[in-house]
N, C-alpha and C. Protein backbone atom coordinates (compact mmCIF):
# COMPACT_ATOMS: atom_id res chain seq x y z
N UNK A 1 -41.46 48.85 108.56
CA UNK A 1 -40.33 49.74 108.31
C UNK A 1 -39.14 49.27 109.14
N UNK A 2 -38.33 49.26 108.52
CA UNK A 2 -36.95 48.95 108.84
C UNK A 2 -36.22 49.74 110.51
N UNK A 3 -36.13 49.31 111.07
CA UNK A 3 -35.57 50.38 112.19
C UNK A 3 -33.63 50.41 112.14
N UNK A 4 -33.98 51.58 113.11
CA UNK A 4 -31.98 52.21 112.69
C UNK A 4 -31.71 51.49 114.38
N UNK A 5 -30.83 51.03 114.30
CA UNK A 5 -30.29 50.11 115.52
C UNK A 5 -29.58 50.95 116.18
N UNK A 6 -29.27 51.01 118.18
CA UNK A 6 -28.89 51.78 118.87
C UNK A 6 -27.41 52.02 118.22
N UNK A 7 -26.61 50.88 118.05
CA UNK A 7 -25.50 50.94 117.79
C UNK A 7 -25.01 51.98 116.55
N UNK A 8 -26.17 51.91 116.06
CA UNK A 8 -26.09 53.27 115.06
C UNK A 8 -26.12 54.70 115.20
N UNK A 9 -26.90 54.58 116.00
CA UNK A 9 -27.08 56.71 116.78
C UNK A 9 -25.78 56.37 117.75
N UNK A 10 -25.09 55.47 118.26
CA UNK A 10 -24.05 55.44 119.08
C UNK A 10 -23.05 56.07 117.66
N UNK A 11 -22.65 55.10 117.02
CA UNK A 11 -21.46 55.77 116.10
C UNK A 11 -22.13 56.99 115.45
N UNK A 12 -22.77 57.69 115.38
CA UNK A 12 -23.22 58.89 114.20
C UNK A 12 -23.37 59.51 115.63
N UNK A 13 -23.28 59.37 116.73
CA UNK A 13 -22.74 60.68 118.28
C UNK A 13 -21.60 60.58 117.89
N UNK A 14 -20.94 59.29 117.94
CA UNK A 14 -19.27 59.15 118.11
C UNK A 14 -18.44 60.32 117.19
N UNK A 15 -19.09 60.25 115.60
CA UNK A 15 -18.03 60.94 114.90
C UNK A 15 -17.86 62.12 115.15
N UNK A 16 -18.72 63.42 115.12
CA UNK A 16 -18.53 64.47 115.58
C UNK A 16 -17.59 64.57 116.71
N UNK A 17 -17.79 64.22 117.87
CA UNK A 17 -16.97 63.88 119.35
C UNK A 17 -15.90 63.48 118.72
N UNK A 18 -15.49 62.88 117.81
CA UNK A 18 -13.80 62.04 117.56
C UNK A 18 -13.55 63.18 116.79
N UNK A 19 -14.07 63.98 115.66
CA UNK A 19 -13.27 64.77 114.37
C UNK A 19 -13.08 66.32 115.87
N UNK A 20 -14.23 67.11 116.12
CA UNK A 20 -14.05 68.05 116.52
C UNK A 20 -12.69 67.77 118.19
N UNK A 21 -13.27 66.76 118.88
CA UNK A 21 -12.45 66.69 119.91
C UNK A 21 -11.04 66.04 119.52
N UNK A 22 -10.79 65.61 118.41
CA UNK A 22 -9.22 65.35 118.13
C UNK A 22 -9.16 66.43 117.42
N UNK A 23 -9.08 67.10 117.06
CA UNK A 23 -8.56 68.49 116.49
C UNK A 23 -8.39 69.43 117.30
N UNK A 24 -9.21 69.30 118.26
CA UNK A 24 -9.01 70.66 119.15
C UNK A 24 -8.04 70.07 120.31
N UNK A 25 -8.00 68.59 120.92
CA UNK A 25 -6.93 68.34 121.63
C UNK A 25 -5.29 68.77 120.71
N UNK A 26 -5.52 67.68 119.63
CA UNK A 26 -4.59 68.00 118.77
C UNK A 26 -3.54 69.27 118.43
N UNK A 27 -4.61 70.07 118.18
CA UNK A 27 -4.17 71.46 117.99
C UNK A 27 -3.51 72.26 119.35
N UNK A 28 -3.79 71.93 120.52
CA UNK A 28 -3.46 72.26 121.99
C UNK A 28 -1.96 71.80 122.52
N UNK A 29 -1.61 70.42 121.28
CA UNK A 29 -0.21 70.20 121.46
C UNK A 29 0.64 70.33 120.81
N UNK A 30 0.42 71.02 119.12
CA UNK A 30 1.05 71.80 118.55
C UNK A 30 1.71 72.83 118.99
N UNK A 31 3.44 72.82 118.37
CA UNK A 31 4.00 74.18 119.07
C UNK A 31 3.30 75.62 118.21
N UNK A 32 3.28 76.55 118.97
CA UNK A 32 3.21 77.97 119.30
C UNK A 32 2.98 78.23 117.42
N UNK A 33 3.18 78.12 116.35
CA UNK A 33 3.63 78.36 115.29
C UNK A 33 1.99 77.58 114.68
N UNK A 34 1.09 77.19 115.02
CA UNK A 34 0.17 76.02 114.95
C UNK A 34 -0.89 77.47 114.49
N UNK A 35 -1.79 77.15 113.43
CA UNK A 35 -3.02 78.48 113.37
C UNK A 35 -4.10 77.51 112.69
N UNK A 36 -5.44 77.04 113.75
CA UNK A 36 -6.48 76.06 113.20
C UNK A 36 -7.01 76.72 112.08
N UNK A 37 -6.98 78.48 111.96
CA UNK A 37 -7.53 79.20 110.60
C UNK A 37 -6.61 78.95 109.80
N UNK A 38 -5.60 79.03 109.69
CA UNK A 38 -5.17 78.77 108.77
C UNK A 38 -4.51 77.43 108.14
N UNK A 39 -4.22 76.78 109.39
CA UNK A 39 -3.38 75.71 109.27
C UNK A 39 -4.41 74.01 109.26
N UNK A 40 -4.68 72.94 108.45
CA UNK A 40 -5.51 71.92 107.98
C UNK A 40 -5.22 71.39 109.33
N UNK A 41 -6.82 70.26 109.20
CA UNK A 41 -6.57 69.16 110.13
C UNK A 41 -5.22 68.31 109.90
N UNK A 42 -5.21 67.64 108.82
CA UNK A 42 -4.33 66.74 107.96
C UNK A 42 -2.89 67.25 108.64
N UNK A 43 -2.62 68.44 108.96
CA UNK A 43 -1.64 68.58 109.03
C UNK A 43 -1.31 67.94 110.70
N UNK A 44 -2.18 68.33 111.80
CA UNK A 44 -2.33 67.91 113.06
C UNK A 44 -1.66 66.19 113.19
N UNK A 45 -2.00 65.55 112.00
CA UNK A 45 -1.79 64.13 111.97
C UNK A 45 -0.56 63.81 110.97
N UNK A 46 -0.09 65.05 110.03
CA UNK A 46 1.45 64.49 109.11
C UNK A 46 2.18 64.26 110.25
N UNK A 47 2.79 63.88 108.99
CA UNK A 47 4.59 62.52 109.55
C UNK A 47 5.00 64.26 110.48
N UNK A 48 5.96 64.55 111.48
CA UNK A 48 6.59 65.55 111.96
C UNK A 48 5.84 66.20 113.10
N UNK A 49 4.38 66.23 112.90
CA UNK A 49 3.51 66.68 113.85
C UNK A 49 3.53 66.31 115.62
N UNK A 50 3.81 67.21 116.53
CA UNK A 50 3.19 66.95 117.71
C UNK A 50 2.35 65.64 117.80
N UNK A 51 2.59 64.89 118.46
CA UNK A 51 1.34 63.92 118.89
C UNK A 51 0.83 63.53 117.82
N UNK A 52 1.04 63.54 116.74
CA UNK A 52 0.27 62.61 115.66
C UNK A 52 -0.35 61.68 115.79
N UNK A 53 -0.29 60.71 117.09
CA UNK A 53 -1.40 59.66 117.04
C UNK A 53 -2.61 60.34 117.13
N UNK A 54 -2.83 61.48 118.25
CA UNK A 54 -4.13 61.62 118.92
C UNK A 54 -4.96 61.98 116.79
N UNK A 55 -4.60 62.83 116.06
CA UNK A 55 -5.60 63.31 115.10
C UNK A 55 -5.64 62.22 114.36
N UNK A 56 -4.35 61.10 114.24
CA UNK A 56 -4.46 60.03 112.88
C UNK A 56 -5.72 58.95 114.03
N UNK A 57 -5.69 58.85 114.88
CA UNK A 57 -6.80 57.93 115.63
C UNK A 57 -8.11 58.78 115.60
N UNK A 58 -7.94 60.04 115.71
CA UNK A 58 -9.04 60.62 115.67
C UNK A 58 -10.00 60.68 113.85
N UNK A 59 -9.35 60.32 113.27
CA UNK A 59 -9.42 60.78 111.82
C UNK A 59 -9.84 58.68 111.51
N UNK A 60 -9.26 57.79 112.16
CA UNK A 60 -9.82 56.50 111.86
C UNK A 60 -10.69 56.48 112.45
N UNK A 61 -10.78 56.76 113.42
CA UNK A 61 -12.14 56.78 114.47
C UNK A 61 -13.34 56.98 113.83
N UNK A 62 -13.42 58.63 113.05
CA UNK A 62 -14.23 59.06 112.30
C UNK A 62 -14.67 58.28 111.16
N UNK A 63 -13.72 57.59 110.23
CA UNK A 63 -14.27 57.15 109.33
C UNK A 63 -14.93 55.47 109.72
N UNK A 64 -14.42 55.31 110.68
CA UNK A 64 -15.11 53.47 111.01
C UNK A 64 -16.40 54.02 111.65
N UNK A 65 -16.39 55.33 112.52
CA UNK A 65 -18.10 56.13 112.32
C UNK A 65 -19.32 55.69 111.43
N UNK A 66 -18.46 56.36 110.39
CA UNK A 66 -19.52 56.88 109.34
C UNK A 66 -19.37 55.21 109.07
N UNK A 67 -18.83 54.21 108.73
CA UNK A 67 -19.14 52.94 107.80
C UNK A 67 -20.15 52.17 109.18
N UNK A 68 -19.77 52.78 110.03
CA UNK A 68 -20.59 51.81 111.23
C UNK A 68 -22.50 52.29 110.87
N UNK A 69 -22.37 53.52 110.70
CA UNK A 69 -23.63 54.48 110.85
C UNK A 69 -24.07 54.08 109.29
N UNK A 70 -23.60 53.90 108.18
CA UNK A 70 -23.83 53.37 107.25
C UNK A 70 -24.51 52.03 106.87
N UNK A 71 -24.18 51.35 108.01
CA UNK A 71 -24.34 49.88 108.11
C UNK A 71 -25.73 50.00 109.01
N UNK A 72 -25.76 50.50 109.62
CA UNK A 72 -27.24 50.90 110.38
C UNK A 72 -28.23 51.91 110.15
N UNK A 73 -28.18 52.63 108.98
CA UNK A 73 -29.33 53.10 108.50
C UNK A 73 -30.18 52.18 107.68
N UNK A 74 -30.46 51.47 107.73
CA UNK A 74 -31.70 50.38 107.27
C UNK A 74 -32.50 51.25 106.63
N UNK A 75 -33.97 52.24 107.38
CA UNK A 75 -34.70 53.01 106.45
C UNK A 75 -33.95 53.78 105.39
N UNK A 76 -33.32 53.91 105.26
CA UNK A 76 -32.45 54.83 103.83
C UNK A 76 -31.71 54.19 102.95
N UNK A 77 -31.76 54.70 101.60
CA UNK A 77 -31.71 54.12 100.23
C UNK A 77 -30.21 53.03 100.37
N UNK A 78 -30.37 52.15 99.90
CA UNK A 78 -29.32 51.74 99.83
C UNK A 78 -27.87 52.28 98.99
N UNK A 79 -28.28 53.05 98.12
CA UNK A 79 -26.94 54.31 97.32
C UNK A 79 -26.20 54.81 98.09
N UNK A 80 -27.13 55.83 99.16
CA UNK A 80 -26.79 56.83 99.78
C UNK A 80 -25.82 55.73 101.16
N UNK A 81 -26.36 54.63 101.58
CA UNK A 81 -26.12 53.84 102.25
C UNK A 81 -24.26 53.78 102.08
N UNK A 82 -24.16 53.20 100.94
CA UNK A 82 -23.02 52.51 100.02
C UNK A 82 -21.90 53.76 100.30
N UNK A 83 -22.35 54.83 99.60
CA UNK A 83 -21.71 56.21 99.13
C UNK A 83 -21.19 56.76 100.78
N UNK A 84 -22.34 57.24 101.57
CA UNK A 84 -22.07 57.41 103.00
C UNK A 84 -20.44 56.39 103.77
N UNK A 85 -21.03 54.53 103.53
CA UNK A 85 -19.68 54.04 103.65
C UNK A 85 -18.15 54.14 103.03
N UNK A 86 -18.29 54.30 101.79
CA UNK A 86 -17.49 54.81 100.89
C UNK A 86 -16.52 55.82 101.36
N UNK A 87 -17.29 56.98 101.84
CA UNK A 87 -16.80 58.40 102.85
C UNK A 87 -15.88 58.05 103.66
N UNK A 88 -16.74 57.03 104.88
CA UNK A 88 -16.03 56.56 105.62
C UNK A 88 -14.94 55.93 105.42
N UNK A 89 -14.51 55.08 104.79
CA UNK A 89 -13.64 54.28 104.09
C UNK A 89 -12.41 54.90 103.46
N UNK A 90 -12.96 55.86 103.29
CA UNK A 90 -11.95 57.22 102.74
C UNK A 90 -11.23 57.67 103.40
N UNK A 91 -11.92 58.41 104.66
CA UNK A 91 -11.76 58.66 105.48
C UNK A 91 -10.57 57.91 106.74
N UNK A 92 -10.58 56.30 106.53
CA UNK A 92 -9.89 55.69 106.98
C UNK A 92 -8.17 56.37 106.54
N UNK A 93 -8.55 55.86 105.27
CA UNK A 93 -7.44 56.03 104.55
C UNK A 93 -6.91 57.45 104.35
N UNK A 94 -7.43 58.76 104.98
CA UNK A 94 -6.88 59.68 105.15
C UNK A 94 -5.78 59.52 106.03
N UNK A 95 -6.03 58.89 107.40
CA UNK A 95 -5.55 58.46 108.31
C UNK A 95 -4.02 57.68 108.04
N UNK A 96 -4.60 56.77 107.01
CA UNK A 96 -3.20 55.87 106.65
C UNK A 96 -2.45 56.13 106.12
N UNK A 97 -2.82 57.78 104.71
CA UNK A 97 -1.60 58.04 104.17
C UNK A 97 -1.56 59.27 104.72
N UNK A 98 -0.65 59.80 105.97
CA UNK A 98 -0.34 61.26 106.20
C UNK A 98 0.30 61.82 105.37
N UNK A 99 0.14 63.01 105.70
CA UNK A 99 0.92 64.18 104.81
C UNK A 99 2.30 64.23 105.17
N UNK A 100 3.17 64.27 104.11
CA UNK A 100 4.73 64.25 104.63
C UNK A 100 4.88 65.68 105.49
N UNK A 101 5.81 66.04 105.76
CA UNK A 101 6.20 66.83 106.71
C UNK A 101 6.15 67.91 106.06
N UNK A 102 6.76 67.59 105.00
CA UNK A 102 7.12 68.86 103.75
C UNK A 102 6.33 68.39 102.24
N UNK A 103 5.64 69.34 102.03
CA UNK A 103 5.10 68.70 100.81
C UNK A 103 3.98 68.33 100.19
N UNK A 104 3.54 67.20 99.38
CA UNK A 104 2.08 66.61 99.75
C UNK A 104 2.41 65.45 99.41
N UNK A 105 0.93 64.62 99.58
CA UNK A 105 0.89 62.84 99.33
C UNK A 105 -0.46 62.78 98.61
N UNK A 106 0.27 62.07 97.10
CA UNK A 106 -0.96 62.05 96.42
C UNK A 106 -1.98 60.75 96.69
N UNK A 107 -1.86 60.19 97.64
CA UNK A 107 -2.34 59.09 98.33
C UNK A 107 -3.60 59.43 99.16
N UNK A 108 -3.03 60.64 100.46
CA UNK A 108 -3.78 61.31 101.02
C UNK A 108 -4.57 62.43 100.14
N UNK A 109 -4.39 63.21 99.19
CA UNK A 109 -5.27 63.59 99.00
C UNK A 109 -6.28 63.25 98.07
N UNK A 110 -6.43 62.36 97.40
CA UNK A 110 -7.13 61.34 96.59
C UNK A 110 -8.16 60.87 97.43
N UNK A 111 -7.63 60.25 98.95
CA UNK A 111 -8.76 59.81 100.06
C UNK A 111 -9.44 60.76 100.09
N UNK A 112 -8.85 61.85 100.43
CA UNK A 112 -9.57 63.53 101.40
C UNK A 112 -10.36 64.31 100.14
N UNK A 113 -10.16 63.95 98.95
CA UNK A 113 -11.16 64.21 97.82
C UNK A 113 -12.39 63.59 97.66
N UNK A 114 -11.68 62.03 98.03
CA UNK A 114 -12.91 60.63 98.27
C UNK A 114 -13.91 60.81 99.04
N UNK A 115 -13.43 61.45 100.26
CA UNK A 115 -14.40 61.20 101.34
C UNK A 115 -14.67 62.57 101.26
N UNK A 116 -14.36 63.85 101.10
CA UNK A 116 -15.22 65.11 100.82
C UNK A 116 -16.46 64.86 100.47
N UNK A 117 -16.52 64.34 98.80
CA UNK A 117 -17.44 64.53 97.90
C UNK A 117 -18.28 63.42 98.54
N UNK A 118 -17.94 61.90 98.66
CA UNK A 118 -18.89 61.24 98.76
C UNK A 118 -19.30 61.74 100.25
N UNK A 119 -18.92 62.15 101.49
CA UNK A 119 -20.10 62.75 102.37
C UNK A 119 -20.88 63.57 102.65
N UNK A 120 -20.45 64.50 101.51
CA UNK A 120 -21.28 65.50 101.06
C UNK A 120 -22.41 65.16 100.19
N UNK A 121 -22.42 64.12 99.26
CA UNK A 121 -23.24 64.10 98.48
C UNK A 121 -23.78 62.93 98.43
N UNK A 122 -23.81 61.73 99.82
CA UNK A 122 -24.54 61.06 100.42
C UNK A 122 -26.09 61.60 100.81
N UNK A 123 -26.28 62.50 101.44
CA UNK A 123 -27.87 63.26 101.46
C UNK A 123 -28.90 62.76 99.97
N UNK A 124 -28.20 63.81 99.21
CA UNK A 124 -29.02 63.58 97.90
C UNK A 124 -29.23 62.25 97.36
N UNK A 125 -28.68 61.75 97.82
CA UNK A 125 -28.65 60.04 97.08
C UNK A 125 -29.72 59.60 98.10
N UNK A 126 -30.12 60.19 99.32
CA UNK A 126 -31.22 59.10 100.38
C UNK A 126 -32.23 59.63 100.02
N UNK A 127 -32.36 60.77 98.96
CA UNK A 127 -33.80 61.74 99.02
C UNK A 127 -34.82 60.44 98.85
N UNK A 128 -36.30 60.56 99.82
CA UNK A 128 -37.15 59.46 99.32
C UNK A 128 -38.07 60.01 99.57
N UNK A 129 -39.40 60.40 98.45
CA UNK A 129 -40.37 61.54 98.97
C UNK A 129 -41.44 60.50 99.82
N UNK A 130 -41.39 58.82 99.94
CA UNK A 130 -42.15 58.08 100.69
C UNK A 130 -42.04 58.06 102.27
N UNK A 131 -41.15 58.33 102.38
CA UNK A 131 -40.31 58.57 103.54
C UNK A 131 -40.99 59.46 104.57
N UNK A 132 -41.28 58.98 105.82
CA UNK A 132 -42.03 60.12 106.86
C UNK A 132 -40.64 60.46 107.58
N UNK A 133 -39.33 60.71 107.46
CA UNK A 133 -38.53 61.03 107.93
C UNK A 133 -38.28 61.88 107.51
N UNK A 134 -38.20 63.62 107.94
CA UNK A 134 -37.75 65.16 107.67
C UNK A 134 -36.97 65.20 106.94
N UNK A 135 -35.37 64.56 106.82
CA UNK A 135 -34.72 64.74 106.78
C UNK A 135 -33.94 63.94 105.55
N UNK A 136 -34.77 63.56 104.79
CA UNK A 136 -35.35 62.39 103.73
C UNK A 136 -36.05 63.00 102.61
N UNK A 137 -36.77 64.06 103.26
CA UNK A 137 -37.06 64.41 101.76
C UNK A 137 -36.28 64.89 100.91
N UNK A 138 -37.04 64.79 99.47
CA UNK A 138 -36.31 64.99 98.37
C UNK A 138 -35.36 66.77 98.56
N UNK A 139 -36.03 68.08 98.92
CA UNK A 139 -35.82 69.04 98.88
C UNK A 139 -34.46 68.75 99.57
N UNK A 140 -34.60 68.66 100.97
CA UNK A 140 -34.26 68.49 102.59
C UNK A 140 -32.88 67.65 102.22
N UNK A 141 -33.02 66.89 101.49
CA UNK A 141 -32.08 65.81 100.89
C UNK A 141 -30.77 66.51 100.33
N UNK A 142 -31.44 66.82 98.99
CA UNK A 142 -30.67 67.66 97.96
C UNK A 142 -29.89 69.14 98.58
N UNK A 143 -31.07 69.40 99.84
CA UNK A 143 -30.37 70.95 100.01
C UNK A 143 -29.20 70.63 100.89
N UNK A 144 -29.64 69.72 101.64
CA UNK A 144 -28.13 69.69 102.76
C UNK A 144 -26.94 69.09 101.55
N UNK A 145 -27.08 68.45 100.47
CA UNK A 145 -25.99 67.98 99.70
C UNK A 145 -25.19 69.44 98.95
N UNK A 146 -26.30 70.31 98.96
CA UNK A 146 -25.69 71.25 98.24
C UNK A 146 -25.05 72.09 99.17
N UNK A 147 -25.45 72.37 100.67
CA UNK A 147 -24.43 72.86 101.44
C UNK A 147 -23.31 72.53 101.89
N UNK A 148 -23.10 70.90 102.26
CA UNK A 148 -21.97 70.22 102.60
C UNK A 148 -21.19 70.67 101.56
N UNK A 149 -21.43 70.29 100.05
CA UNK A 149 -20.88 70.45 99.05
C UNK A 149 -20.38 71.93 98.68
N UNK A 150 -21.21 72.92 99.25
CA UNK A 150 -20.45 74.17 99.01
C UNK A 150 -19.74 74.37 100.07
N UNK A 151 -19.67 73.76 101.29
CA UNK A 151 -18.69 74.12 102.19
C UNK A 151 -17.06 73.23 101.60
N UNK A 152 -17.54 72.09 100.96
CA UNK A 152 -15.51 71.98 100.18
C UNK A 152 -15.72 72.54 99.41
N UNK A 153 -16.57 73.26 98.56
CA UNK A 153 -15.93 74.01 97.35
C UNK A 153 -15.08 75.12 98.02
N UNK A 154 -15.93 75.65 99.46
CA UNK A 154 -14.96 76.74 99.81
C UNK A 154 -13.61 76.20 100.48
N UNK A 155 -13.30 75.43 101.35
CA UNK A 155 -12.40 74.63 101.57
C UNK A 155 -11.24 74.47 99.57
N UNK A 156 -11.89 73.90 98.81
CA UNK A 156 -11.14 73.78 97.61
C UNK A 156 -10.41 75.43 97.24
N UNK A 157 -11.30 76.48 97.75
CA UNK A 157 -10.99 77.47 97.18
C UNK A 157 -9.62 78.23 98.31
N UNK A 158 -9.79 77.63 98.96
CA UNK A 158 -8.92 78.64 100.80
C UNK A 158 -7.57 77.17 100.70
N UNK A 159 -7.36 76.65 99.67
CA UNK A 159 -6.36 75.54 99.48
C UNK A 159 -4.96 76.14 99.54
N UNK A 160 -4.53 77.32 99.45
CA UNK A 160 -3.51 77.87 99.53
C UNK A 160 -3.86 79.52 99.77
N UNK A 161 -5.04 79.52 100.39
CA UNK A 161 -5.49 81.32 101.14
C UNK A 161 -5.27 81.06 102.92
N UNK A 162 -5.56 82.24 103.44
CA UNK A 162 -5.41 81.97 105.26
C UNK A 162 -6.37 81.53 105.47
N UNK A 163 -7.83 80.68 105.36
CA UNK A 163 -8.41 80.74 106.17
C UNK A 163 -8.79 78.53 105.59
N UNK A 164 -7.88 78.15 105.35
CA UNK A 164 -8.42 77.05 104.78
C UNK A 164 -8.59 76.24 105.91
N UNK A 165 -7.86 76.31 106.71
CA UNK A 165 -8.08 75.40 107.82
C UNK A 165 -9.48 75.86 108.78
N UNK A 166 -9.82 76.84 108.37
CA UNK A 166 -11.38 77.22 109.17
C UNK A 166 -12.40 76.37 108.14
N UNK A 167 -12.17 76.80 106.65
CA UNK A 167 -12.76 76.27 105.73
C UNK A 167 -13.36 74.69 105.70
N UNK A 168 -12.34 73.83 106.15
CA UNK A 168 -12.16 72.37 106.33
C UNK A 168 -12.69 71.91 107.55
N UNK A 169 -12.56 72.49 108.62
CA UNK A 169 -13.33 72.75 109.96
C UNK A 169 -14.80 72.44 109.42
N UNK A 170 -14.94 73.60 108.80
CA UNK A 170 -16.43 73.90 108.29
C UNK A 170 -16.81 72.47 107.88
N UNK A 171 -16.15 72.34 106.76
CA UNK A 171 -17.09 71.05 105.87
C UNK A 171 -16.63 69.56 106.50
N UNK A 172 -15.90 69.47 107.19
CA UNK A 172 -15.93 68.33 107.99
C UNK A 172 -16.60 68.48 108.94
N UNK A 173 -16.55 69.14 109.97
CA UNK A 173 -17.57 69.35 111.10
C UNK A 173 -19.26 69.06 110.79
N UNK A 174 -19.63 69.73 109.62
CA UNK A 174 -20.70 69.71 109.05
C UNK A 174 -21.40 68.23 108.85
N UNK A 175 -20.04 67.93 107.65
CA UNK A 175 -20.08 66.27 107.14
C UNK A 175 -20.20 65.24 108.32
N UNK A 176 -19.53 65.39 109.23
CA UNK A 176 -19.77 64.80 110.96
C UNK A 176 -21.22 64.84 111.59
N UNK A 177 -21.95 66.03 111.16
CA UNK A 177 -23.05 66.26 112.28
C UNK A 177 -24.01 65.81 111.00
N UNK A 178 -24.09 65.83 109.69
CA UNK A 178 -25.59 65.43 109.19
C UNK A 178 -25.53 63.86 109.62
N UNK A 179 -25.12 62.94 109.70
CA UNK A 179 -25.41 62.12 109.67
C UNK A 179 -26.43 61.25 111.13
N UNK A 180 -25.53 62.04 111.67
CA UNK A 180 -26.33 62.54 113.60
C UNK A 180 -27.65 62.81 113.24
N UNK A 181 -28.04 63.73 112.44
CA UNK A 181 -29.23 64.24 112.37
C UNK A 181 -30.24 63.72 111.89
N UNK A 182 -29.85 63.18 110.44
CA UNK A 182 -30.64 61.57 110.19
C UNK A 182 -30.99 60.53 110.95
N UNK A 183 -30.20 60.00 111.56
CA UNK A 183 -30.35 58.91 112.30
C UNK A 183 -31.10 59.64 114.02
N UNK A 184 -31.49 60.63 114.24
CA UNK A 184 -31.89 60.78 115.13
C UNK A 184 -33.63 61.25 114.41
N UNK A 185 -33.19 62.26 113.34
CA UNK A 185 -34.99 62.23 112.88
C UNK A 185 -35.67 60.68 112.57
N UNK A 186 -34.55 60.13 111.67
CA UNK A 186 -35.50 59.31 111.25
C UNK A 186 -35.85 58.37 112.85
N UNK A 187 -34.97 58.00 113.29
CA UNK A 187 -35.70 57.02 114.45
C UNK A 187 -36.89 58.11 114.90
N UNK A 188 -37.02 58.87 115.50
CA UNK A 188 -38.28 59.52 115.47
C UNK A 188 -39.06 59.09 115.23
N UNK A 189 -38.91 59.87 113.49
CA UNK A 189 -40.05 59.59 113.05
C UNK A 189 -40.83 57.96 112.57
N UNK A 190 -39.52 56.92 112.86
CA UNK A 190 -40.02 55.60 113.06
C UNK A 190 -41.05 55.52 114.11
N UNK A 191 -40.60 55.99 115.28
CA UNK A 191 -41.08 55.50 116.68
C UNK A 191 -42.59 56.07 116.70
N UNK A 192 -42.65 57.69 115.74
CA UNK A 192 -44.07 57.90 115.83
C UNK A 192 -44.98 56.99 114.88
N UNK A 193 -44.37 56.64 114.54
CA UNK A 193 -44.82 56.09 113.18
C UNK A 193 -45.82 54.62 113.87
N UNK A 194 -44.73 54.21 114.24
CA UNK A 194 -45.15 52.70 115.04
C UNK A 194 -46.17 52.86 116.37
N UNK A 195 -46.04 54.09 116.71
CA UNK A 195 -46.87 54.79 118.03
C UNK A 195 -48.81 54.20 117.81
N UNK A 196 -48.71 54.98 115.72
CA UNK A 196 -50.20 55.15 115.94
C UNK A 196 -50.59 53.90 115.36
């Protein structure tokens, strides 16, 4: 069996730590007028924003994450592999096209659609019922795809309500930590594996 390389549980710690801790620095240097419930990450990093480097670095950070952590899941399907990088890659490019000051960028949100869906629905693509990794199975697979995935539908739905920026919190934060969780069961369950 294939093993997941350190450098891999290093970037799949990293992203969570880069999305949640550049948003919340981020948000700390926004003037007074700033609401994380209501108000998007994306916005932390448009053209006009306070400090815009810290969220647009925080937001590349994240996605060279996920393509790093992509590149080092070895035991898992190669789809989910691809799709997972894909996210990331997206994700880059959230970064590259900010949101104008006023307005939108159909650039940026094309990425931030890109990398929604495909990190949400990376899980289901690794389901492998051969797999002694938890977090791999087919059920286990599919169900976390369907929660990531209903956390942007609610995000899609809070797109112009007060609470979208909690919404987006949600399903990015989320999208940040499964991948952590994989790469920490499955080495596990490698290491027991190789134990007996």
């Amino acid at each position: 069996m294939r093993r997941i390389p350190w450098w891999a549980l290093a970037s799949a710690g990293a992203a969570p730590v880069l999305l949640i801790g550049g948003f919340t620095l981020a948000g700390t240097r926004q003037p007074s007028g700033y609401d994380p419930i209501r108000d998007t990450i994306s916005a932390l990093a448009a053209l006009g924003a306070t400090d815009r480097w810290v969220m647009t670095s925080a937001l590349a950070g994240l996605g060279a994450c996920h393509v790093i952590t992509a590149a080092g899941l070895r035991p898992v399907r190669i789809r989910a592999r691809v799709v997972l990088g894909m996210g990331g890659a997206a994700t880059v490019l959230v970064a590259a096209f900010p949101q104008p000051a006023q307005g939108n960028s159909v650039a940026h949100t094309f990425a931030a659609t890109v990398a929604f869906i495909a990190l949400g629905g990376w899980p289901a693509l690794s389901a492998d019922r051969a797999s002694g990794a938890p977090l791999l199975r087919g059920w286990v697979s599919v169900g976390a795809s369907g929660a990531l995935l209903g956390l942007v539908v609610w995000f899609a739905a809070e797109l112009h309500g007060g609470q979208r920026g909690l919404a987006e919190r949600a399903a990015a934060g989320a999208q940040s930590l499964w991948p952590l969780a994989v790469v920490v069961t499955t080495r596990r369950a490698l290491t027991r594996r190789g134990s007996k």
